[in-house]
N, C-alpha and C. Protein backbone atom coordinates (compact mmCIF):
# COMPACT_ATOMS: atom_id res chain seq x y z
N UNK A 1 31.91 -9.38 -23.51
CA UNK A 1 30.51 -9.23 -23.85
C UNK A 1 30.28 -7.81 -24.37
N UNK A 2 29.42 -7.84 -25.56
CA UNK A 2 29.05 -6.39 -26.14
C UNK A 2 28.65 -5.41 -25.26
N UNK A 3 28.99 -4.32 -24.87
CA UNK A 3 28.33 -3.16 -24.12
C UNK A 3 27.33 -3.07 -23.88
N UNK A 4 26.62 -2.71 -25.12
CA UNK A 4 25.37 -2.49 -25.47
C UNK A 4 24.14 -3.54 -24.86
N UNK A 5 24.71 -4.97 -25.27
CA UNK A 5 24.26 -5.67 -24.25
C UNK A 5 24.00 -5.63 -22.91
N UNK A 6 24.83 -5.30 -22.04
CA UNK A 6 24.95 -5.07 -20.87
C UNK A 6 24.31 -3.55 -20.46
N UNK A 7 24.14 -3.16 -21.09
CA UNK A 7 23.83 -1.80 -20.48
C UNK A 7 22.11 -1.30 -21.34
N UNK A 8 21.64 -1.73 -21.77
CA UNK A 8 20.89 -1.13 -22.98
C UNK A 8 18.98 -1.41 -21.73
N UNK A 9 19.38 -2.20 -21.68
CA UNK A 9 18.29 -2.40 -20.52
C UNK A 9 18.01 -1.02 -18.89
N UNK A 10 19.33 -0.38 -18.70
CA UNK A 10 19.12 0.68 -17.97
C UNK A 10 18.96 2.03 -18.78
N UNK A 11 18.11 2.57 -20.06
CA UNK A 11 17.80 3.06 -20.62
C UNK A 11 16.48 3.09 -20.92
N UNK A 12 16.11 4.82 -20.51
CA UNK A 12 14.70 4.72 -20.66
C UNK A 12 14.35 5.84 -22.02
N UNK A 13 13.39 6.63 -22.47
CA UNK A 13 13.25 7.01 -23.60
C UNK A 13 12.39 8.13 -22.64
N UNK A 14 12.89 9.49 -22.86
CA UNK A 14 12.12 10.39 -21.75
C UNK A 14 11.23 11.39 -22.32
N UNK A 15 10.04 11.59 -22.56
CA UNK A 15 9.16 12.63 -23.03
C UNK A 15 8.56 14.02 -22.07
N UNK A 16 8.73 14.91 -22.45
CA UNK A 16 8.38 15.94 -21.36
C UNK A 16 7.31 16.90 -21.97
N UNK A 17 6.23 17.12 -21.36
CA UNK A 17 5.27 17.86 -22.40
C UNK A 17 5.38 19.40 -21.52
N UNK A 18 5.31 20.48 -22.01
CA UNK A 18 5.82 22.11 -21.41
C UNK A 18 4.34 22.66 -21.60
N UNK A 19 3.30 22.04 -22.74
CA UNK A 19 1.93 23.09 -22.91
C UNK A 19 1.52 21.52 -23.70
N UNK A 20 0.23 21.93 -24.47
CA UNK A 20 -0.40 20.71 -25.15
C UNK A 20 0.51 20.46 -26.73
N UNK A 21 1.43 21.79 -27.04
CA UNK A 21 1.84 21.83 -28.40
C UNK A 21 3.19 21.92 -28.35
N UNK A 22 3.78 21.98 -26.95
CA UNK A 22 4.96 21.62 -26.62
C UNK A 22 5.93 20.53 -26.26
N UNK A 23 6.41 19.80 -26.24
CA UNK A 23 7.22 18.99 -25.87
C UNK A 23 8.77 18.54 -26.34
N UNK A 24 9.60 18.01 -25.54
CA UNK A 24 10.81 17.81 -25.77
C UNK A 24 11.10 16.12 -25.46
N UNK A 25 11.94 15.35 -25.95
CA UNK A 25 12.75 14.26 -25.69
C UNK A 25 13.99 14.38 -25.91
N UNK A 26 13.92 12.57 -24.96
CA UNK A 26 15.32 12.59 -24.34
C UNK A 26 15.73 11.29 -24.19
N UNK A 27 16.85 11.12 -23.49
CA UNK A 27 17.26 9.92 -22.80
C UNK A 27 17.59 9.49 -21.59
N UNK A 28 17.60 9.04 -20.78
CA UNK A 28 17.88 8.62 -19.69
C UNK A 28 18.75 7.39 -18.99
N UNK A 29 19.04 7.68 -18.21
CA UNK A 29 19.62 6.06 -17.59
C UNK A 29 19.13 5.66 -16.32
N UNK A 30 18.90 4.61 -15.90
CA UNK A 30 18.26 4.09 -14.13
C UNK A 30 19.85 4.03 -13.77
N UNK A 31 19.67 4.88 -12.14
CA UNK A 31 21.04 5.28 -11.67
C UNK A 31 20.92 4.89 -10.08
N UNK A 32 19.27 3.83 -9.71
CA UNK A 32 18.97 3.68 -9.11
C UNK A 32 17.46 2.68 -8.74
N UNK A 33 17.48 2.41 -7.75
CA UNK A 33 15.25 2.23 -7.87
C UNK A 33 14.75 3.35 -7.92
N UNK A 34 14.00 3.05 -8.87
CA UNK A 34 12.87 4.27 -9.25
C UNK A 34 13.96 5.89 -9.66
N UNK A 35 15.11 5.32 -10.13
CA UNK A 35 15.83 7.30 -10.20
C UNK A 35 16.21 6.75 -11.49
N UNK A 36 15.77 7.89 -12.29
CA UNK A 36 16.74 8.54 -13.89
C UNK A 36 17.34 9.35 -13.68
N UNK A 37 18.49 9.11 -14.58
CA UNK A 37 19.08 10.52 -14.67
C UNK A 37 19.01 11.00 -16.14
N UNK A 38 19.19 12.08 -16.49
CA UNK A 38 18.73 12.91 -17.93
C UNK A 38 19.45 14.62 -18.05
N UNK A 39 19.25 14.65 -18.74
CA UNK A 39 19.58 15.99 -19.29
C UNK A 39 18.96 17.48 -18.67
N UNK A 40 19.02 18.12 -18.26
CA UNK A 40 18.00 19.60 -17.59
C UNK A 40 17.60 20.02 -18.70
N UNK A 41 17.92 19.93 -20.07
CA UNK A 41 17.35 20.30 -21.06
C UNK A 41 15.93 19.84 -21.17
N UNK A 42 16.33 17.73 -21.56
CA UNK A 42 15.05 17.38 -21.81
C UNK A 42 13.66 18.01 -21.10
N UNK A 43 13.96 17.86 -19.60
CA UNK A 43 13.00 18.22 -18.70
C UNK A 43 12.73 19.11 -18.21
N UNK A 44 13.15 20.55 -18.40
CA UNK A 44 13.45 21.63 -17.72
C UNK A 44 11.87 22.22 -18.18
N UNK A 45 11.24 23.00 -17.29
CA UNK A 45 9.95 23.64 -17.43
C UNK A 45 8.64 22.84 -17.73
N UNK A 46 9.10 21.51 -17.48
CA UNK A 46 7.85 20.77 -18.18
C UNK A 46 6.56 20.42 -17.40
N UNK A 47 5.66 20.31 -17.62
CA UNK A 47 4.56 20.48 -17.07
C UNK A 47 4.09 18.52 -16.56
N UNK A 48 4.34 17.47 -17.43
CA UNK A 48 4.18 16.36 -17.13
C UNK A 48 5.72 15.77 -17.96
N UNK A 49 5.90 14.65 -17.02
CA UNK A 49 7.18 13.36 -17.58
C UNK A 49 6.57 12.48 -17.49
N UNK A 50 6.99 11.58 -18.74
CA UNK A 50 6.74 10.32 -18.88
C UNK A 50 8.14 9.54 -19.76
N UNK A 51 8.14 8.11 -19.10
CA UNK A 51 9.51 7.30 -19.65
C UNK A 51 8.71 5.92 -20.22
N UNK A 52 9.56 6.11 -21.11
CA UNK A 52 9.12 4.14 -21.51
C UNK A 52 10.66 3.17 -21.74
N UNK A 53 10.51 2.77 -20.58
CA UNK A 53 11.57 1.87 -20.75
C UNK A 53 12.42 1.13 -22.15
N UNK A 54 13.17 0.75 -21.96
CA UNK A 54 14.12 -0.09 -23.25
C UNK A 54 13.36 -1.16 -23.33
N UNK A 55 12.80 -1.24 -24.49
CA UNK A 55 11.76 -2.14 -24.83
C UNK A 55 10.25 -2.15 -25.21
N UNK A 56 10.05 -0.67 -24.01
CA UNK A 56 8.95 -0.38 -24.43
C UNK A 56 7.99 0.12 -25.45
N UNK A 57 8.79 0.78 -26.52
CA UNK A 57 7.67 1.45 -27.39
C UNK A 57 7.35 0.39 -28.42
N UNK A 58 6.09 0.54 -29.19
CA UNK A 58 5.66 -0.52 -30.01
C UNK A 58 5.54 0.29 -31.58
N UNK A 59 4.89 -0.39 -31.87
CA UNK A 59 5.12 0.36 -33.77
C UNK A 59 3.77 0.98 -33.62
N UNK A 60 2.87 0.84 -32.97
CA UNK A 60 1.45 1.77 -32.95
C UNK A 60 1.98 2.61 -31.66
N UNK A 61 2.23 4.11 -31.65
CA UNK A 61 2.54 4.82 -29.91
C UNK A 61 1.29 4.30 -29.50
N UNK A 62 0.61 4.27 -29.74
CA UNK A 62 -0.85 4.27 -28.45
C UNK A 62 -0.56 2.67 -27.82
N UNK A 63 0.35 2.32 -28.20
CA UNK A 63 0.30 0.59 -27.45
C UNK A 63 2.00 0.07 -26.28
N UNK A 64 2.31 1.78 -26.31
CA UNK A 64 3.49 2.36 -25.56
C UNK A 64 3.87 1.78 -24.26
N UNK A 65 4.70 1.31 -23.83
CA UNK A 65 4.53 1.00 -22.27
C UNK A 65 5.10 2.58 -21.77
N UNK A 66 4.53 3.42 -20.55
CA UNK A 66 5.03 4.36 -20.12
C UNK A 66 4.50 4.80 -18.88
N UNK A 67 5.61 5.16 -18.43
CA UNK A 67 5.15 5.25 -17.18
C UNK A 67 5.11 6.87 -16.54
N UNK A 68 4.89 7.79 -15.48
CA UNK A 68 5.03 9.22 -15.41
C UNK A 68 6.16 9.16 -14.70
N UNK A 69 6.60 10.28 -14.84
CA UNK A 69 7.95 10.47 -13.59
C UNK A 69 7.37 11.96 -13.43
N UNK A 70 8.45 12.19 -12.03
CA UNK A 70 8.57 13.50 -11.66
C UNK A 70 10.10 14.17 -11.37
N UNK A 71 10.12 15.09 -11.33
CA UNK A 71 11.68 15.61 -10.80
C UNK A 71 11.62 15.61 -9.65
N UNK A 72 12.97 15.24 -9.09
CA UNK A 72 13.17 14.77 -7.64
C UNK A 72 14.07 16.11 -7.06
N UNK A 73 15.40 15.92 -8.42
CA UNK A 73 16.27 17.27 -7.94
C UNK A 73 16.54 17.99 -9.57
């Protein structure tokens, strides 16, 4: 079975906003319930996280599925 298949569903799409004119993305993987794991880049200093799952974004952003996260460690 294709990889991608199998795996493409534990992938989330990670946005991190640092100020109102700041922000960075990223990627992620579910490494758990409720845990991503990601890059210290994407998220490092950021003021709010938000993920939208594999599947979630739509062709209008405002119709986004997303959810907030926080840093744990």
């Amino acid at each position: 079975e294709d990889l991608y298949t199998k795996t493409a569903n534990a992938t989330v799409f990670v946005v991190s906003w640092i100020n109102e004119d700041e922000y960075y993305e990223g990627s992620g993987a579910l490494v758990g319930p409720n845990k991503i794991l990601t890059n210290l880049h994407v998220i490092e200093n950021s003021n709010e996280i938000y993920v939208i799952p594999f599947g979630g974004m739509a062709e209008d952003p405002s119709n986004d599925k997303y959810f907030p996260a926080k840093i744990l460690k």
